[in-house]
Protein backbone atom coordinates (compact mmCIF):
# COMPACT_ATOMS: atom_id res chain seq x y z
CA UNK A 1 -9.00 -6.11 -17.89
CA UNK A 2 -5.75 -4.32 -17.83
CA UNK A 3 -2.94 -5.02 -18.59
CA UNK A 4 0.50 -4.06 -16.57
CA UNK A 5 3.53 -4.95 -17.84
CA UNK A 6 2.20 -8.00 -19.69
CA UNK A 7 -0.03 -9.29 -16.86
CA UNK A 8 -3.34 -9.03 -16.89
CA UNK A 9 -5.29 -7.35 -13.60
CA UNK A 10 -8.94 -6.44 -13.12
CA UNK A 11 -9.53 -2.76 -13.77
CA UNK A 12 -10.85 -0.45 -10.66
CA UNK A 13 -14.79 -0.86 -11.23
CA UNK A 14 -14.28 -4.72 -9.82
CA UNK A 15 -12.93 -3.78 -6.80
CA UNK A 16 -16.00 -0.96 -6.05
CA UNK A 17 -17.61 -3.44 -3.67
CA UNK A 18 -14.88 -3.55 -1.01
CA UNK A 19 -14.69 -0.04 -0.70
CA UNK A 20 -18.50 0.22 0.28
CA UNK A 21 -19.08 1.60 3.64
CA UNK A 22 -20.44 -1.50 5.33
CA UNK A 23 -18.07 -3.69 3.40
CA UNK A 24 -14.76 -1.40 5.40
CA UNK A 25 -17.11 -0.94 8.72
CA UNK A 26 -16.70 -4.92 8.91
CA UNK A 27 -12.66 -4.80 7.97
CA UNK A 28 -12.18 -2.02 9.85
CA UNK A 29 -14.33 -2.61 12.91
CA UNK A 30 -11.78 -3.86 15.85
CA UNK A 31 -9.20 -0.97 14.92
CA UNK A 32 -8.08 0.38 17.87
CA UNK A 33 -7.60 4.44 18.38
CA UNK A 34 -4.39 6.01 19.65
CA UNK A 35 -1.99 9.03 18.76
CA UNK A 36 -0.54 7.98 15.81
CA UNK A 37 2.56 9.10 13.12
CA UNK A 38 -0.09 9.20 9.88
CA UNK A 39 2.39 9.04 7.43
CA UNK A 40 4.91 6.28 8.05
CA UNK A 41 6.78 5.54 5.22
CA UNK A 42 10.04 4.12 4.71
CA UNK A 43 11.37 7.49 3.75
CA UNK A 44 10.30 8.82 7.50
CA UNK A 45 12.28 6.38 9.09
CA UNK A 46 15.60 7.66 9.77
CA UNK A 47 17.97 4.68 11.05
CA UNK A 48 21.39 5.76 12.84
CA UNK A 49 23.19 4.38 15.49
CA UNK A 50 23.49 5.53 19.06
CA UNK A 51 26.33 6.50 20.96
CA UNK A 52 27.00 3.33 22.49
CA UNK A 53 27.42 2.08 18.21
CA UNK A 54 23.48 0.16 19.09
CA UNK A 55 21.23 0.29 15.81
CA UNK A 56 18.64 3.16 16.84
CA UNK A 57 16.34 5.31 14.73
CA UNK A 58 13.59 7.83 14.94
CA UNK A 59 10.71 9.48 12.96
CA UNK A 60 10.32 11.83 11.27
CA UNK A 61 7.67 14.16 9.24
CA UNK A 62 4.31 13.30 11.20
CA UNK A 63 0.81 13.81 9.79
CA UNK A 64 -1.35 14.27 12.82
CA UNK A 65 -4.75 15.45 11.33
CA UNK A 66 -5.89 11.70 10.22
CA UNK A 67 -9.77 10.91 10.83
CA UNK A 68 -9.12 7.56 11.22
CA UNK A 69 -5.92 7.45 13.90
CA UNK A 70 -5.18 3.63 13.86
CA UNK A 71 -1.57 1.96 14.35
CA UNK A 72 -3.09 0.05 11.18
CA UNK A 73 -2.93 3.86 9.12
CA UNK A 74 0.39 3.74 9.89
CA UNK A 75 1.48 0.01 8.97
CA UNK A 76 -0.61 0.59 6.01
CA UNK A 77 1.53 3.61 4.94
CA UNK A 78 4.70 1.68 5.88
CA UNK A 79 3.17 -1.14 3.39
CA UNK A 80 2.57 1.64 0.80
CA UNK A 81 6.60 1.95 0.93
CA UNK A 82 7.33 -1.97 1.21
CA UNK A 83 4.60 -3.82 -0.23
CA UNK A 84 2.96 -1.24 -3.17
CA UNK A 85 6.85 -0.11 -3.94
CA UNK A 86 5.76 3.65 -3.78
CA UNK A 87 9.16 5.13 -3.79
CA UNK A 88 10.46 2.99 -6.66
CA UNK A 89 7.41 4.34 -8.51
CA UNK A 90 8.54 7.97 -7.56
CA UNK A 91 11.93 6.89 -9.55
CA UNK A 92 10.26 5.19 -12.84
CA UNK A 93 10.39 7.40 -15.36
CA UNK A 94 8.96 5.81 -18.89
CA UNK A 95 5.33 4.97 -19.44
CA UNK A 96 3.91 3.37 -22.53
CA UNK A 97 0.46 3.42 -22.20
CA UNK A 98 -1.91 1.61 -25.16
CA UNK A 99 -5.40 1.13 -24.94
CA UNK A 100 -5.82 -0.92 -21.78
CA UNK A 101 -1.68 -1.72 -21.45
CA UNK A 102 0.52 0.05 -19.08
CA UNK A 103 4.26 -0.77 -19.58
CA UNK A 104 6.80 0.41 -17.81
CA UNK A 105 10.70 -0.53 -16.09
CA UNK A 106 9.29 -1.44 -12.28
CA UNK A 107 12.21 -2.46 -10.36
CA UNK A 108 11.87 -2.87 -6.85
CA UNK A 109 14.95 -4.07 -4.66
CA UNK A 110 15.59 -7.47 -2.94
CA UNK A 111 15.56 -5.75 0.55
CA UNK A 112 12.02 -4.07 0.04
CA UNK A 113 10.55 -7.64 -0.75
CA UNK A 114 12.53 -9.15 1.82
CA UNK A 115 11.61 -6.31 4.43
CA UNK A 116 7.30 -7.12 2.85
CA UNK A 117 8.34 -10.51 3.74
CA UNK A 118 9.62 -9.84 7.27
CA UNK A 119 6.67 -7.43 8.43
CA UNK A 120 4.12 -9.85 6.81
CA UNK A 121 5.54 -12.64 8.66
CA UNK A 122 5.75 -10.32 12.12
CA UNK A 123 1.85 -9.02 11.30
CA UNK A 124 0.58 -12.76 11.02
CA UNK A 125 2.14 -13.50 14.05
CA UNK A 126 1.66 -11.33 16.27
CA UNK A 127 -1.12 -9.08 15.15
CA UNK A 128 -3.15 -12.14 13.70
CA UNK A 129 -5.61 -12.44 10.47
CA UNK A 130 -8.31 -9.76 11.05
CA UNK A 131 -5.86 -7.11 12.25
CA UNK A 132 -3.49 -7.91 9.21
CA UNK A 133 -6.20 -8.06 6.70
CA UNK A 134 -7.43 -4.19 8.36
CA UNK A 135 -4.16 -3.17 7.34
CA UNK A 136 -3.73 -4.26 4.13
CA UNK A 137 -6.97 -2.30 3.34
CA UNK A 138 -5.70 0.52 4.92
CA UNK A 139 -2.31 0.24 2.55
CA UNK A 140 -5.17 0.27 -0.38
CA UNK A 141 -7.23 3.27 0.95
CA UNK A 142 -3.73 4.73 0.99
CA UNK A 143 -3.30 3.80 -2.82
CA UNK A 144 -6.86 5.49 -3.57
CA UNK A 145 -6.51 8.43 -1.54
CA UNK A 146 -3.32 8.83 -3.53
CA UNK A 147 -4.82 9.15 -7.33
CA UNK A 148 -5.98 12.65 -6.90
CA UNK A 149 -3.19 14.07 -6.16
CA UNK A 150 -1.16 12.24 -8.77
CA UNK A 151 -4.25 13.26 -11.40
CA UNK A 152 -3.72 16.29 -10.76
CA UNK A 153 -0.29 16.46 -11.18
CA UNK A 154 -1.08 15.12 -15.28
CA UNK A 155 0.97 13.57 -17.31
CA UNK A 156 1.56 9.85 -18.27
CA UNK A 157 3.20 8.90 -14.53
CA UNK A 158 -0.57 9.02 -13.45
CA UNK A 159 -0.79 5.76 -14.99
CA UNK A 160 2.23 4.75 -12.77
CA UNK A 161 0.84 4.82 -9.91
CA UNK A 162 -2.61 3.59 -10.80
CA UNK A 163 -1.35 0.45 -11.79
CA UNK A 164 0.77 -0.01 -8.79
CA UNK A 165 -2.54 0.40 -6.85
CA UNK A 166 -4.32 -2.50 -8.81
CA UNK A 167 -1.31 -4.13 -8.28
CA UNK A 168 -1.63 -4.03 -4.81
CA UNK A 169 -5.56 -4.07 -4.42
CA UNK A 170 -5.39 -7.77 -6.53
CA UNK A 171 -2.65 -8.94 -3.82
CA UNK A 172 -4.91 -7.81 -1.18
CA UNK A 173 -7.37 -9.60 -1.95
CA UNK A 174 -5.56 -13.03 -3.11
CA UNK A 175 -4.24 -12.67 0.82
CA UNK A 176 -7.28 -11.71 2.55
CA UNK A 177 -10.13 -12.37 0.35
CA UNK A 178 -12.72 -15.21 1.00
CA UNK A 179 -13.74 -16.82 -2.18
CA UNK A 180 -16.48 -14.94 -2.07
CA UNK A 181 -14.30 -11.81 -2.10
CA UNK A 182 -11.80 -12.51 -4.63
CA UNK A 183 -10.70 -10.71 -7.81
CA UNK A 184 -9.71 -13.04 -10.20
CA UNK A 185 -7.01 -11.50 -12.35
């Protein structure tokens, strides 16, 4: 166990068995292909209004070379931003990290959990369960794919974001996991 800000989570080597190939092949399996953004966040959403004063907004910064081009990439990046709180992480600064605790100030704002809350809501709805649960697993591939990079970068934030991704991976699964599936945490 780890433990994040006083709460305990499951550390990475219990989640190993829903990143196996056939374990995603099943999750991902109905994902439908089409040209795609590849890196919505909520940073690349620029909103503005039109000359006529009407809300509008457009996109910006696309990531076109994706393996994988699925509308769910791209909800699962704009999770990354609402859900996992990936820019709020960018802006945390201080990291105490002992033995198997990571503490730090997380603050993430009332309209980010309110927005998770919205497009959650709009997801079940209208995209239903199996689509939903492919892109919450996409938000967590985004999480791994992540770690490199932020490894590589050094320092103590590392930590940072790797417990926002258990963070996220344990919600996941307390959404879309069977019983069978769960993390207990």
């Amino acid at each position: 166990m780890i433990y994040i800000n006083g709460v305990a989570y499951p550390n990475l080597a219990a989640y190993e068995r829903f990143f196996s190939e056939e374990y995603l092949q099943k999750v991902f399996q109905k994902d439908i292909y089409t040209v795609i953004h590849g890196d919505l966040t909520i940073e690349n959403i620029i909103c503005t209004r039109d000359d006529t004063g009407r809300d509008a907004f457009y996109i910006i910064d696309p990531n076109t070379g994706n393996i994988h081009d699925s509308p769910n990439l791209d909800y699962g990046k704009l999770l990354q931003s609402i859900h996992g709180g990936y820019e709020f992480l960018m802006s945390a600064n201080n990291v105490k990290v002992t033995e198997n605790k990571i503490d730090f100030l997380f603050i993430k704002s009332s309209s980010y959990m309110e927005l998770h809350k919205l497009l959650n809501e709009y997801m079940n709805q209208n995209l239903g369960y199996e689509r939903t649960k492919s892109i919450y697993f996409h938000e967590m591939i985004h999480w791994l794919r992540l770690m490199p990079y932020k490894i590589e970068k050094g320092g103590k934030r590392v930590f940072l974001f790797y417990a926002g991704m258990l963070i996220v991976m344990n919600d996941v699964l307390k959404m879309y996991g069977g019983e069978e599936e769960r993390i207990d945490g």
